[in-house]
N, C-alpha and C. Protein backbone atom coordinates (compact mmCIF):
# COMPACT_ATOMS: atom_id res chain seq x y z
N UNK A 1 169.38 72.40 84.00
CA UNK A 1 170.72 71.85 83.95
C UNK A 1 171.47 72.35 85.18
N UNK A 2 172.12 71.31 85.99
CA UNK A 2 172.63 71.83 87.29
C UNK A 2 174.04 72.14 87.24
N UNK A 3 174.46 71.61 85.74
CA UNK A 3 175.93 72.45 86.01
C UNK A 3 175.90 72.94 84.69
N UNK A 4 175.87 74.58 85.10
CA UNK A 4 175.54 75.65 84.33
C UNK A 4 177.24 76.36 83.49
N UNK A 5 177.64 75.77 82.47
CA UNK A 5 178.86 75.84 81.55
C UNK A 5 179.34 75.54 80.42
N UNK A 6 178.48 76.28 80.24
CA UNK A 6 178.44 76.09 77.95
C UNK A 6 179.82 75.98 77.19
N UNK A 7 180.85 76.49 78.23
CA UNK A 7 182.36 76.55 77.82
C UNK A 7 183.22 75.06 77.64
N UNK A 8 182.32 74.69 78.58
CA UNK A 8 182.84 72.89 78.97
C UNK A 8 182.23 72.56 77.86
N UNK A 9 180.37 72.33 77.84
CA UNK A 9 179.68 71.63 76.89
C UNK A 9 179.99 71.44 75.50
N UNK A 10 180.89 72.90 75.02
CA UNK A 10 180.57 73.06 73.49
C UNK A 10 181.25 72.55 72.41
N UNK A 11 182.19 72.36 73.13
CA UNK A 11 183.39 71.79 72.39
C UNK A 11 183.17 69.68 71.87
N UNK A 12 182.21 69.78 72.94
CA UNK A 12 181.56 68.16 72.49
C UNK A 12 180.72 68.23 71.05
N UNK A 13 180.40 69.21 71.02
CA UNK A 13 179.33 69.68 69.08
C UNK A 13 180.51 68.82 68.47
N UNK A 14 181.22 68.69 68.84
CA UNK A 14 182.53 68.68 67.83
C UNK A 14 182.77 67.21 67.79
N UNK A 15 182.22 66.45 68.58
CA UNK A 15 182.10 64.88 68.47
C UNK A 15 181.88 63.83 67.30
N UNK A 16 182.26 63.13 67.44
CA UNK A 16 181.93 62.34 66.35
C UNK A 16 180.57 61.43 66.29
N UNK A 17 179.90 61.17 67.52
CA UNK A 17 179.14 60.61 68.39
C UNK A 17 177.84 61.74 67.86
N UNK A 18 176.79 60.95 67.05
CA UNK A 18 175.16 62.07 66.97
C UNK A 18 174.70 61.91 68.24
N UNK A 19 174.63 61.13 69.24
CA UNK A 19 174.16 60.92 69.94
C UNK A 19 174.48 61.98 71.38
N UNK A 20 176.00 61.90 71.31
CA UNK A 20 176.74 63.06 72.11
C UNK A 20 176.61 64.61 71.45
N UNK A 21 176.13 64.66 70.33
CA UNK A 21 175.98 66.05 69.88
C UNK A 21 174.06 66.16 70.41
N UNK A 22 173.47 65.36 70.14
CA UNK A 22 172.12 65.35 70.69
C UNK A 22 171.98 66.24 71.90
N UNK A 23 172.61 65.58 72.96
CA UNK A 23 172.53 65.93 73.90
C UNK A 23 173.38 67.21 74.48
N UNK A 24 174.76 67.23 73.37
CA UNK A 24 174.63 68.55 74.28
C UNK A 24 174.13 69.82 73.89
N UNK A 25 173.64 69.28 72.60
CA UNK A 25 172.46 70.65 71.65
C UNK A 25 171.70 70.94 72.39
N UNK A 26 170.73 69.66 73.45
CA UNK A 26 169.76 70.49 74.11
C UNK A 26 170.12 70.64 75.83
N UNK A 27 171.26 70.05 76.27
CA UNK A 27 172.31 70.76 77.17
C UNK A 27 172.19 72.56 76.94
N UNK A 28 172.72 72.45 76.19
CA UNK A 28 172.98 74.19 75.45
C UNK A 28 171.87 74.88 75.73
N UNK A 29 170.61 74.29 74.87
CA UNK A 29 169.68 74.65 75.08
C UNK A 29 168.72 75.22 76.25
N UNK A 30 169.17 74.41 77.23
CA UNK A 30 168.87 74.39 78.88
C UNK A 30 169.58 75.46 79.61
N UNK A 31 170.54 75.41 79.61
CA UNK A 31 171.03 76.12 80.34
C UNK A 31 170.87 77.62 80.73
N UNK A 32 170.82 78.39 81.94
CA UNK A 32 169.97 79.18 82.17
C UNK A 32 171.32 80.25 82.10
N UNK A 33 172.20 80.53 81.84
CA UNK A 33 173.61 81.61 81.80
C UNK A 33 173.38 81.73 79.78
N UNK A 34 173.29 80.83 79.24
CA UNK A 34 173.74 80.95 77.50
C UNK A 34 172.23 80.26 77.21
N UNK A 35 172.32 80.46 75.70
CA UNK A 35 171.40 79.98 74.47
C UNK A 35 172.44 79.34 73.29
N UNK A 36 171.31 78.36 73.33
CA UNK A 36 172.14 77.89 71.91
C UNK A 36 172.11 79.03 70.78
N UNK A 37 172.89 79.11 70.13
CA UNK A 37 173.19 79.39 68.81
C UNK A 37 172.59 78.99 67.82
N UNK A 38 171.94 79.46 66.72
CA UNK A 38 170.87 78.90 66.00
C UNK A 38 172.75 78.53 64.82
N UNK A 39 173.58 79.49 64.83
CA UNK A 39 174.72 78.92 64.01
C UNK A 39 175.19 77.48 64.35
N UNK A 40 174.71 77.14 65.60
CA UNK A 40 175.53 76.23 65.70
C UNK A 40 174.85 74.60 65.92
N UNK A 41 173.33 75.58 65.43
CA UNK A 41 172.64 74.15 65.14
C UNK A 41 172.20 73.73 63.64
N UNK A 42 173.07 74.58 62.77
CA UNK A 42 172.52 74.50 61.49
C UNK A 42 172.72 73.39 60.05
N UNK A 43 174.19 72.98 60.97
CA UNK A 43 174.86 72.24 60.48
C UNK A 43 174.29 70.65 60.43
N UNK A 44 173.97 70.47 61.75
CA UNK A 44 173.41 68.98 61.98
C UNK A 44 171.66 69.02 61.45
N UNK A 45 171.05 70.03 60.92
CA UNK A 45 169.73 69.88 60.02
C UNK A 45 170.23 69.09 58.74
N UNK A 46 171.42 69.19 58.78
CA UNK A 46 171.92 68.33 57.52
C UNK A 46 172.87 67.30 57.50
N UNK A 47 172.43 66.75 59.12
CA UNK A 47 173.44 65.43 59.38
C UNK A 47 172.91 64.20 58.64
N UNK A 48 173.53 63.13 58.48
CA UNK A 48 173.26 61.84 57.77
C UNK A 48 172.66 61.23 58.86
N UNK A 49 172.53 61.12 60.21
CA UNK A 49 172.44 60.81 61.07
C UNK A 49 170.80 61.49 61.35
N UNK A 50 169.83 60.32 61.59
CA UNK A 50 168.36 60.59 61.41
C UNK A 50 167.80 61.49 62.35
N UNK A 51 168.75 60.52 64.29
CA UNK A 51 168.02 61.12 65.40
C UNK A 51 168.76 62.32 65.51
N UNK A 52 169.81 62.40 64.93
CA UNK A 52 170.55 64.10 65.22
C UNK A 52 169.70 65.28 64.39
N UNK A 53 168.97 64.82 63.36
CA UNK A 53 168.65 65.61 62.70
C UNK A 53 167.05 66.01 62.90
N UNK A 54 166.68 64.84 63.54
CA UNK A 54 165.28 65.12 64.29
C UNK A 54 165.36 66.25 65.58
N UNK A 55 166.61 66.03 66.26
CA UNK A 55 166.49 66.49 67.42
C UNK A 55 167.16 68.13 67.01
N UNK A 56 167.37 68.31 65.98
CA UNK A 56 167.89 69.43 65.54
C UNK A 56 166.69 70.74 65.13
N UNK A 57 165.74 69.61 64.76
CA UNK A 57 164.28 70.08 64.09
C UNK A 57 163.76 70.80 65.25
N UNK A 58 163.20 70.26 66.35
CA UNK A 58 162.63 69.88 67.52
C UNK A 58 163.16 71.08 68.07
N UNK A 59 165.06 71.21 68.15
CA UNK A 59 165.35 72.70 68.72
C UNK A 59 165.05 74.11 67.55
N UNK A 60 165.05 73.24 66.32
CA UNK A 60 164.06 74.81 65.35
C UNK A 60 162.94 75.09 66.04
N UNK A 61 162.22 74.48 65.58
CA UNK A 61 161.05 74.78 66.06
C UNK A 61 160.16 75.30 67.75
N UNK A 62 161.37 75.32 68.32
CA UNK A 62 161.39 75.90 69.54
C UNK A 62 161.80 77.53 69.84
N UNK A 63 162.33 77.72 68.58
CA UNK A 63 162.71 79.50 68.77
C UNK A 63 162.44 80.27 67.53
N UNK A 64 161.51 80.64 67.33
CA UNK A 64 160.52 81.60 66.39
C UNK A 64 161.61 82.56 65.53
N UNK A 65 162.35 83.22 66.69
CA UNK A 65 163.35 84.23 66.34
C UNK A 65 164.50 83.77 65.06
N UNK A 66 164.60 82.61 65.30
CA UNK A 66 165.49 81.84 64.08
C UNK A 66 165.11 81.98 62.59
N UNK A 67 163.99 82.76 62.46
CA UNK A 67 163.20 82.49 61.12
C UNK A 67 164.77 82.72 60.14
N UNK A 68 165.17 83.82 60.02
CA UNK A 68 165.87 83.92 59.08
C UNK A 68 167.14 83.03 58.56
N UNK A 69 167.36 83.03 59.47
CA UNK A 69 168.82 82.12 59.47
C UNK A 69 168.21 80.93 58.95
N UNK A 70 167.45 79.92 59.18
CA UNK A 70 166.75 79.44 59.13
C UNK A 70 166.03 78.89 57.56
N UNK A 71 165.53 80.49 57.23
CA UNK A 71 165.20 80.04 55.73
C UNK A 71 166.54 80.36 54.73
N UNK A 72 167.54 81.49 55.07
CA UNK A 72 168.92 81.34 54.39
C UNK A 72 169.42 79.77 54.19
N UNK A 73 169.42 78.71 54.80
CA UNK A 73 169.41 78.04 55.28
C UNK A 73 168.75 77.36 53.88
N UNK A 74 167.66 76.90 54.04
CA UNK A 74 166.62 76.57 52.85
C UNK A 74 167.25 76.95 51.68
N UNK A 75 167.51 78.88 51.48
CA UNK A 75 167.71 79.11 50.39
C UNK A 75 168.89 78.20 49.57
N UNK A 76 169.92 78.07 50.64
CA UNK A 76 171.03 77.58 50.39
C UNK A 76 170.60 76.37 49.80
N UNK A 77 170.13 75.76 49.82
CA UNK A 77 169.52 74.27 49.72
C UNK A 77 168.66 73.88 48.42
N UNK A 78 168.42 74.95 48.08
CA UNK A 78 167.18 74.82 46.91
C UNK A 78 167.86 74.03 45.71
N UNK A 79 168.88 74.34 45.37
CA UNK A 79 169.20 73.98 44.39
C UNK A 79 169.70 72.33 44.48
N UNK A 80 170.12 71.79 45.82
CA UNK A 80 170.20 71.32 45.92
C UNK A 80 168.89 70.00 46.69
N UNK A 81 167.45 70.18 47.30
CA UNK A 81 166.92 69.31 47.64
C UNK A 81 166.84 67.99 48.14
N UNK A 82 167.77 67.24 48.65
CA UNK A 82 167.49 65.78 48.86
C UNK A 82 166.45 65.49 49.84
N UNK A 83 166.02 64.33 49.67
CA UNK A 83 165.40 63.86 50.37
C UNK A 83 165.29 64.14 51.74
N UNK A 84 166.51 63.93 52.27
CA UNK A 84 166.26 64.29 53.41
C UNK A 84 166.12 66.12 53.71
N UNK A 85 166.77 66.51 52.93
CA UNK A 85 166.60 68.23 53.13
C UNK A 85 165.36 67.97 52.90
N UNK A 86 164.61 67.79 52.30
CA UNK A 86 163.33 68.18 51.93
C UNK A 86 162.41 67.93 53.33
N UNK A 87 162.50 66.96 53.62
CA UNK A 87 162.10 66.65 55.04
C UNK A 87 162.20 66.95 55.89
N UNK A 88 163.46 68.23 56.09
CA UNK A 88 163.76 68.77 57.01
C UNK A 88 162.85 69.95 56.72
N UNK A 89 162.94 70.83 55.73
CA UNK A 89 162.14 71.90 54.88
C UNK A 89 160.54 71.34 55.76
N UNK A 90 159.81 70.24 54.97
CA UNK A 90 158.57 70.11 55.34
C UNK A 90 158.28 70.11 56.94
N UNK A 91 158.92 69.76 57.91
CA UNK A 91 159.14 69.84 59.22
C UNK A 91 158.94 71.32 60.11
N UNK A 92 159.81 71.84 59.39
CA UNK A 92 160.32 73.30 59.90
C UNK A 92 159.39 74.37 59.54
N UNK A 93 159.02 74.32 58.26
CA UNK A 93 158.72 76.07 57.57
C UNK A 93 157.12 76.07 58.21
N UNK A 94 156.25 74.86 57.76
CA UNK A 94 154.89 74.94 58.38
C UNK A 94 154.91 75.54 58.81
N UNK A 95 156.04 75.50 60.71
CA UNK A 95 155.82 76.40 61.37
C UNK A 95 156.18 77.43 62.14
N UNK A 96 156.71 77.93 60.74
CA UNK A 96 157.22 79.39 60.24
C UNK A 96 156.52 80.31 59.23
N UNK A 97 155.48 79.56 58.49
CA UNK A 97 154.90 79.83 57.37
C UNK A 97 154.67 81.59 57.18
N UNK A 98 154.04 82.19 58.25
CA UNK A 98 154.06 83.81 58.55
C UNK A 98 155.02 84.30 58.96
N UNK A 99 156.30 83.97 58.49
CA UNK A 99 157.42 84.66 58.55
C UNK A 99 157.77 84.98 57.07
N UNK A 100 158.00 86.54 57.10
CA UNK A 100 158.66 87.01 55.99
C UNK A 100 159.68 86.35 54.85
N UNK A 101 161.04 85.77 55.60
CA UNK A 101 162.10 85.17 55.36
C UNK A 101 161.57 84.03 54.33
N UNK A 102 160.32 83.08 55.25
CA UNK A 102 159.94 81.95 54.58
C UNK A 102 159.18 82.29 53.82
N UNK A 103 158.19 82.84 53.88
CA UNK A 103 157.29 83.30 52.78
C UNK A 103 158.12 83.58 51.11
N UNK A 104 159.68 84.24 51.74
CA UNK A 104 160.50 84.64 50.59
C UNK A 104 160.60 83.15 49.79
N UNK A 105 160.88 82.41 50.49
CA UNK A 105 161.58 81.17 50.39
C UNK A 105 160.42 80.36 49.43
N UNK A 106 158.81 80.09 50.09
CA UNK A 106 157.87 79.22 49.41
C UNK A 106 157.24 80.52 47.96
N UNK A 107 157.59 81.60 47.96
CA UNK A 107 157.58 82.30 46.72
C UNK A 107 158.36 81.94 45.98
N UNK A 108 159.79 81.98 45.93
CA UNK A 108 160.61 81.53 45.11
C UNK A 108 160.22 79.85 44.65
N UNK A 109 159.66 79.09 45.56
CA UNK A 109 159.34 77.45 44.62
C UNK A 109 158.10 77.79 43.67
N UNK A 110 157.34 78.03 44.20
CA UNK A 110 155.81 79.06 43.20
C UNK A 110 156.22 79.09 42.30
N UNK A 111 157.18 80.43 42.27
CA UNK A 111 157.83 80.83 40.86
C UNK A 111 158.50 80.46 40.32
N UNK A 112 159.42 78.93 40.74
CA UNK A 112 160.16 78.00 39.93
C UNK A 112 159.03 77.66 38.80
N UNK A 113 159.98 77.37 37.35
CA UNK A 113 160.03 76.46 35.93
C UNK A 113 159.70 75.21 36.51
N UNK A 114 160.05 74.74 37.67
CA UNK A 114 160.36 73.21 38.22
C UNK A 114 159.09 73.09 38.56
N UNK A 115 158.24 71.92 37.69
CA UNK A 115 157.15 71.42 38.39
C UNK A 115 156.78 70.87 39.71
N UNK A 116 157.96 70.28 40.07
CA UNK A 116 158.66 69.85 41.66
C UNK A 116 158.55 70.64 42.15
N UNK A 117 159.10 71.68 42.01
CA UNK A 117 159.46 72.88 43.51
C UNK A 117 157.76 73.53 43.58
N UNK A 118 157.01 73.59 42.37
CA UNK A 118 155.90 74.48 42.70
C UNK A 118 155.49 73.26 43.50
N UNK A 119 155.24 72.05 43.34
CA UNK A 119 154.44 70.92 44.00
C UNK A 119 154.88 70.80 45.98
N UNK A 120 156.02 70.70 45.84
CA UNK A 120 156.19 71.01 46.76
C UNK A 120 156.07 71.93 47.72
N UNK A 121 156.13 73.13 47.25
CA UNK A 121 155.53 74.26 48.07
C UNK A 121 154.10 74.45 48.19
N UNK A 122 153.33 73.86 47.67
CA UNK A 122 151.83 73.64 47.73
C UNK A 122 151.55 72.40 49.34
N UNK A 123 152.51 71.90 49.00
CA UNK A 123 152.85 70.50 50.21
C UNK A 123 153.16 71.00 51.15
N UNK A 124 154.07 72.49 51.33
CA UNK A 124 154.63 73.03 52.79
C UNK A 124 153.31 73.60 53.31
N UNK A 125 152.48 74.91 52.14
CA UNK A 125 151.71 75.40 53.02
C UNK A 125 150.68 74.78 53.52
N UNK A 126 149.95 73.42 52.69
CA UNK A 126 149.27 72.63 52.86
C UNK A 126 149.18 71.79 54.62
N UNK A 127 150.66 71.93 54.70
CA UNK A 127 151.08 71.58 56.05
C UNK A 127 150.86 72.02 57.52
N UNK A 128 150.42 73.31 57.02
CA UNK A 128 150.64 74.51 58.36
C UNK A 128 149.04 74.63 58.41
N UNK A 129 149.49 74.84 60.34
CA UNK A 129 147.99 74.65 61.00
C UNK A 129 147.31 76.31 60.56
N UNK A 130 148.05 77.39 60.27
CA UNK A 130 147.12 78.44 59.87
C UNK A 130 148.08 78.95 58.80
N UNK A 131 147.54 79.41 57.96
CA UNK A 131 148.39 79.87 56.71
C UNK A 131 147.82 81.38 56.33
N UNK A 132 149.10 82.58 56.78
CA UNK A 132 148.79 83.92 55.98
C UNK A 132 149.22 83.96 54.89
N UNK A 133 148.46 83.94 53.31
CA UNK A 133 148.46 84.23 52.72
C UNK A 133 149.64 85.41 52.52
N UNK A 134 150.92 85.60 51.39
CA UNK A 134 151.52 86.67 51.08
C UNK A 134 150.66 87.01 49.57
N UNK A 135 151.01 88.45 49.39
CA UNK A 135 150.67 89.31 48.46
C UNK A 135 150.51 87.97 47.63
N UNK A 136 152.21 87.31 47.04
CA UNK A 136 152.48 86.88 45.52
C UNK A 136 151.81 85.87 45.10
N UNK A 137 151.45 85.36 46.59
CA UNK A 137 150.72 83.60 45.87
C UNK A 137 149.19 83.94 45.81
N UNK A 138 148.64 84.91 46.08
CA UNK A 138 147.21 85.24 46.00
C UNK A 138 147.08 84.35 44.13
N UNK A 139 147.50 85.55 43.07
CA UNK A 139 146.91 85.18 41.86
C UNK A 139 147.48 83.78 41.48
N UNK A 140 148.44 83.12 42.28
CA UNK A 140 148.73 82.02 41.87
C UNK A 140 147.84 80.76 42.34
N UNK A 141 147.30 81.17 43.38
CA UNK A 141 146.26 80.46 44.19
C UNK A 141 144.96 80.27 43.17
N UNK A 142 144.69 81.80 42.98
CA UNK A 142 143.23 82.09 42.01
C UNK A 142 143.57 80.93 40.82
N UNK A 143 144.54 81.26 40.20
CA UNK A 143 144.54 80.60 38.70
C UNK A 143 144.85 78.78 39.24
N UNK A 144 144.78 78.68 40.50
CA UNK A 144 145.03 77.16 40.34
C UNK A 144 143.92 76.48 40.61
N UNK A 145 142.76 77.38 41.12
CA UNK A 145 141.47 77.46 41.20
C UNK A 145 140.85 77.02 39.76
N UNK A 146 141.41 77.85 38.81
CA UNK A 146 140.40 77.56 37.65
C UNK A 146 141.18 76.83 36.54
N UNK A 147 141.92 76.25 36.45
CA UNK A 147 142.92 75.06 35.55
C UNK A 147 142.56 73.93 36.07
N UNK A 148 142.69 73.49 34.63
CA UNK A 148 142.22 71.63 35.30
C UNK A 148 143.44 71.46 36.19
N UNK A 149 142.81 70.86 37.23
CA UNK A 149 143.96 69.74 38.18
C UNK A 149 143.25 68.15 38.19
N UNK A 150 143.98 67.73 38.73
CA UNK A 150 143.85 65.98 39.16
C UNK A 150 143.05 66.89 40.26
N UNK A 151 142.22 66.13 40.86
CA UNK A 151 141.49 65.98 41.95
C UNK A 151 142.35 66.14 43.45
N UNK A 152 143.57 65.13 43.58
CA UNK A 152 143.95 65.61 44.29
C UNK A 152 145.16 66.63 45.00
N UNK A 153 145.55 67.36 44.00
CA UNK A 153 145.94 68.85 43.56
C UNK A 153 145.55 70.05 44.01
N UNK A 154 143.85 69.54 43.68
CA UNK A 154 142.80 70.42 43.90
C UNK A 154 142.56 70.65 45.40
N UNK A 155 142.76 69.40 45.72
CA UNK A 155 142.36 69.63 47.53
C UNK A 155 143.71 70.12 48.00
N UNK A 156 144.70 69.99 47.92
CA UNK A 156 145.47 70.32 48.30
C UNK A 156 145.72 71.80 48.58
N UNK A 157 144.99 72.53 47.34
CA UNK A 157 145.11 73.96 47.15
C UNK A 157 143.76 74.04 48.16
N UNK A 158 143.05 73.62 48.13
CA UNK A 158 141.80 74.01 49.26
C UNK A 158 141.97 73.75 50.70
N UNK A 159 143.10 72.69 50.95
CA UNK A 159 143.19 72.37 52.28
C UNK A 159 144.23 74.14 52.92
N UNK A 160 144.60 74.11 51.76
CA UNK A 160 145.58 75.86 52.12
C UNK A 160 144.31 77.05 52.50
N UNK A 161 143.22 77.05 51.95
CA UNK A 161 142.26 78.03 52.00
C UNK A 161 141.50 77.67 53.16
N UNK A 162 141.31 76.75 53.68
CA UNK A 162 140.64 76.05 54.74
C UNK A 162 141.38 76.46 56.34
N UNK A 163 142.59 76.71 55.69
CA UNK A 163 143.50 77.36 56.82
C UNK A 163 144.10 78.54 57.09
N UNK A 164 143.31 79.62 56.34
CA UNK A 164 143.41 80.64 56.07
C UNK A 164 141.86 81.48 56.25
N UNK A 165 142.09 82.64 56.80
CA UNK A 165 140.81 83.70 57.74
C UNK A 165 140.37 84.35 56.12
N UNK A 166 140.97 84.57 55.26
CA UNK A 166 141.08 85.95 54.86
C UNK A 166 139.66 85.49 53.61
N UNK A 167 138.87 86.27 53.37
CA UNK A 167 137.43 85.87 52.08
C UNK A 167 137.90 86.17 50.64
N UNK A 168 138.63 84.86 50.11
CA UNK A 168 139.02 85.18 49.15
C UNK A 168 138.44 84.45 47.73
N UNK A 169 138.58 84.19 47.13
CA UNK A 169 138.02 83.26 45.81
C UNK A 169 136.57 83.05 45.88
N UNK A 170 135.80 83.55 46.38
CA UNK A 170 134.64 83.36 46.97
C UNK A 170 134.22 82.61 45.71
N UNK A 171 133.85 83.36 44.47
CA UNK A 171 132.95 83.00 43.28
C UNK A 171 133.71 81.80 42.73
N UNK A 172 134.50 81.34 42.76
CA UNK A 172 135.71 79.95 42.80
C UNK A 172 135.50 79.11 43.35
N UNK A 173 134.97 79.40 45.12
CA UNK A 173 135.10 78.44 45.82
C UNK A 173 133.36 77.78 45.94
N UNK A 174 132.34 78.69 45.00
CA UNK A 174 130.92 78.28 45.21
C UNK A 174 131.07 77.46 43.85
N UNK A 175 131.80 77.94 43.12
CA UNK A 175 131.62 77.05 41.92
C UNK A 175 131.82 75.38 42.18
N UNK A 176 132.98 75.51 42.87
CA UNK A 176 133.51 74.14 43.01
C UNK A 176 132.82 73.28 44.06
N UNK A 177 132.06 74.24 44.97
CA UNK A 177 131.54 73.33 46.05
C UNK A 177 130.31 72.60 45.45
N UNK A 178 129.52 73.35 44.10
CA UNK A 178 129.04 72.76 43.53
C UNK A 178 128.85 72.05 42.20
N UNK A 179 129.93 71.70 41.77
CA UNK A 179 130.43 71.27 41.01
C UNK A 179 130.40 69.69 40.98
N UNK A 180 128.86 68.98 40.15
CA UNK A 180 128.57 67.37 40.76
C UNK A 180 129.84 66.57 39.98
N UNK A 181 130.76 67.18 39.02
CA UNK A 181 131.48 66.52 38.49
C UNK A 181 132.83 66.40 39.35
N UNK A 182 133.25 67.12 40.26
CA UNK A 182 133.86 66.64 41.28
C UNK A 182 134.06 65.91 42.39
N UNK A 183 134.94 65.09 42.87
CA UNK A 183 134.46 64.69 43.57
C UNK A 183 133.62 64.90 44.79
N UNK A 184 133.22 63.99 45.70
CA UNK A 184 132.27 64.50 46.86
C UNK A 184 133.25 65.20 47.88
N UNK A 185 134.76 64.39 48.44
CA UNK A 185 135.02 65.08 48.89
C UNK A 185 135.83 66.68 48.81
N UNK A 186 135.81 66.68 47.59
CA UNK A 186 136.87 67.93 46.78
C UNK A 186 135.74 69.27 47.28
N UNK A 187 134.43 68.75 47.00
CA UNK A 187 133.14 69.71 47.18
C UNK A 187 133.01 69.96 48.59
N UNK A 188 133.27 69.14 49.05
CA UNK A 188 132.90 69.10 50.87
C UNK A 188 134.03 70.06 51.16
N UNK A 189 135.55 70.11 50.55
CA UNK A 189 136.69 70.75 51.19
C UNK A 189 136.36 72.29 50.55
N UNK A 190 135.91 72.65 49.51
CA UNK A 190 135.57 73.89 49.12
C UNK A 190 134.81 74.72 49.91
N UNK A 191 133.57 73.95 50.24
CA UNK A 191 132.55 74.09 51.04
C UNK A 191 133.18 74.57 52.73
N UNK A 192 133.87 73.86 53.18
CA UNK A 192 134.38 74.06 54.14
C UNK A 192 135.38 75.58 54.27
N UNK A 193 135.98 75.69 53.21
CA UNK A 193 136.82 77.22 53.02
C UNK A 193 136.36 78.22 53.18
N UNK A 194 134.96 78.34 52.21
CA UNK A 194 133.98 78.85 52.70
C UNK A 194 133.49 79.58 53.83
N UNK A 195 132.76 77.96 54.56
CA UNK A 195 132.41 78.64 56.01
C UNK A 195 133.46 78.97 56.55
N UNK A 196 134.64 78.56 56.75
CA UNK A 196 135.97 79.35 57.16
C UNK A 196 136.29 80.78 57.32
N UNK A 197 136.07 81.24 56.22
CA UNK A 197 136.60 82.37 55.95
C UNK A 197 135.17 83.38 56.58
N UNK A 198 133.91 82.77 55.99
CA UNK A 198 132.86 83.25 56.56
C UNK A 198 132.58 83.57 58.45
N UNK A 199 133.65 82.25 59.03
CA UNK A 199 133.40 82.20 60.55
C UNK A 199 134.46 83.12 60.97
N UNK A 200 135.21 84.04 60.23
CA UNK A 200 136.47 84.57 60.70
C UNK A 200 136.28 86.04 60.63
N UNK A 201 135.29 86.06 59.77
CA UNK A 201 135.19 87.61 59.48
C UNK A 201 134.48 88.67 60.82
């Protein structure tokens, strides 16, 4: 950015225009004197406005350091979910997933009454290109291992183990890989966790 003055820029956040807040979010962003403010991008993760809220994502996911604010953020939100929050949630935490803050955050849906919120948080970590395992969801993982699920439930919980180093469910995960009453590919994704965890050690 060649004219370096966040003092000028900032006061445009304040626009009515998503399009003019777009730009000077990642104005802000650019500029080599200041940083954006993760406060002051928190607001438009929850604009009505699609491309403001994409381009809001886009600057999450660009600064690691945000975790917390970030999943406060979420927390705030839980009770509330819409659609589009949720979409913002599935976007963001993936890839945050080994952050403390969030980890707090996809524990608390786990441990929701709400069949929704556990489903969904099976959907976030499912999402993320590597997934550390926290302490709490270990036995929740195990026991979802051995309860009937729908089939595709099941993969879902395996596509999480598939993305994860650590040798866990072992005697779980041989059962199921051979298991002819499952499907072929449910067996193939077990199978795969497996050598996973086996190629990591």
């Amino acid at each position: 950015i060649e004219i370096d003055a966040p003092d000028l820029v900032r006061p445009s956040l304040q626009s009515e225009s998503p399009a003019v807040i777009r730009g000077v979010l990642r104005v802000l962003d650019r500029m080599s004197s200041t940083e954006l403010e993760v406060l002051e991008l928190l607001p438009f993760l929850d604009s009505p406005d699609e491309k403001l809220r994409a381009e809001a994502i886009t600057l999450a996911l660009e600064h690691p350091t945000w975790d917390a604010a970030l999943a406060n953020r979420f927390f705030e939100w839980k009770e509330d979910l819409t659609p589009a929050r949720s979409t913002v949630v599935a976007e963001i935490l993936p890839g945050f997933v080994s952050s403390p803050p969030m980890q707090d955050f996809v524990t608390g849906l786990l441990k929701s009454e709400d069949e929704g919120s556990r489903t969904f948080a099976w959907n976030l970590l499912a999402r993320a290109e590597e997934v550390t395992l926290a302490p709490e969801w270990k036995p929740i993982l195990q026991q979802r291992l051995t309860e009937p699920l729908p089939p595709g439930s099941l993969d879902q919980i395996l596509e999480i183990l598939i993305h994860q180093p650590e040798e866990l469910f072992q005697e779980e995960l041989r059962m199921l890989s051979s298991d002819k009453s499952l499907p072929r590919l449910t067996r193939i994704k077990a199978t795969q966790a497996l050598a996973r965890q086996k190629s990591s050690l």
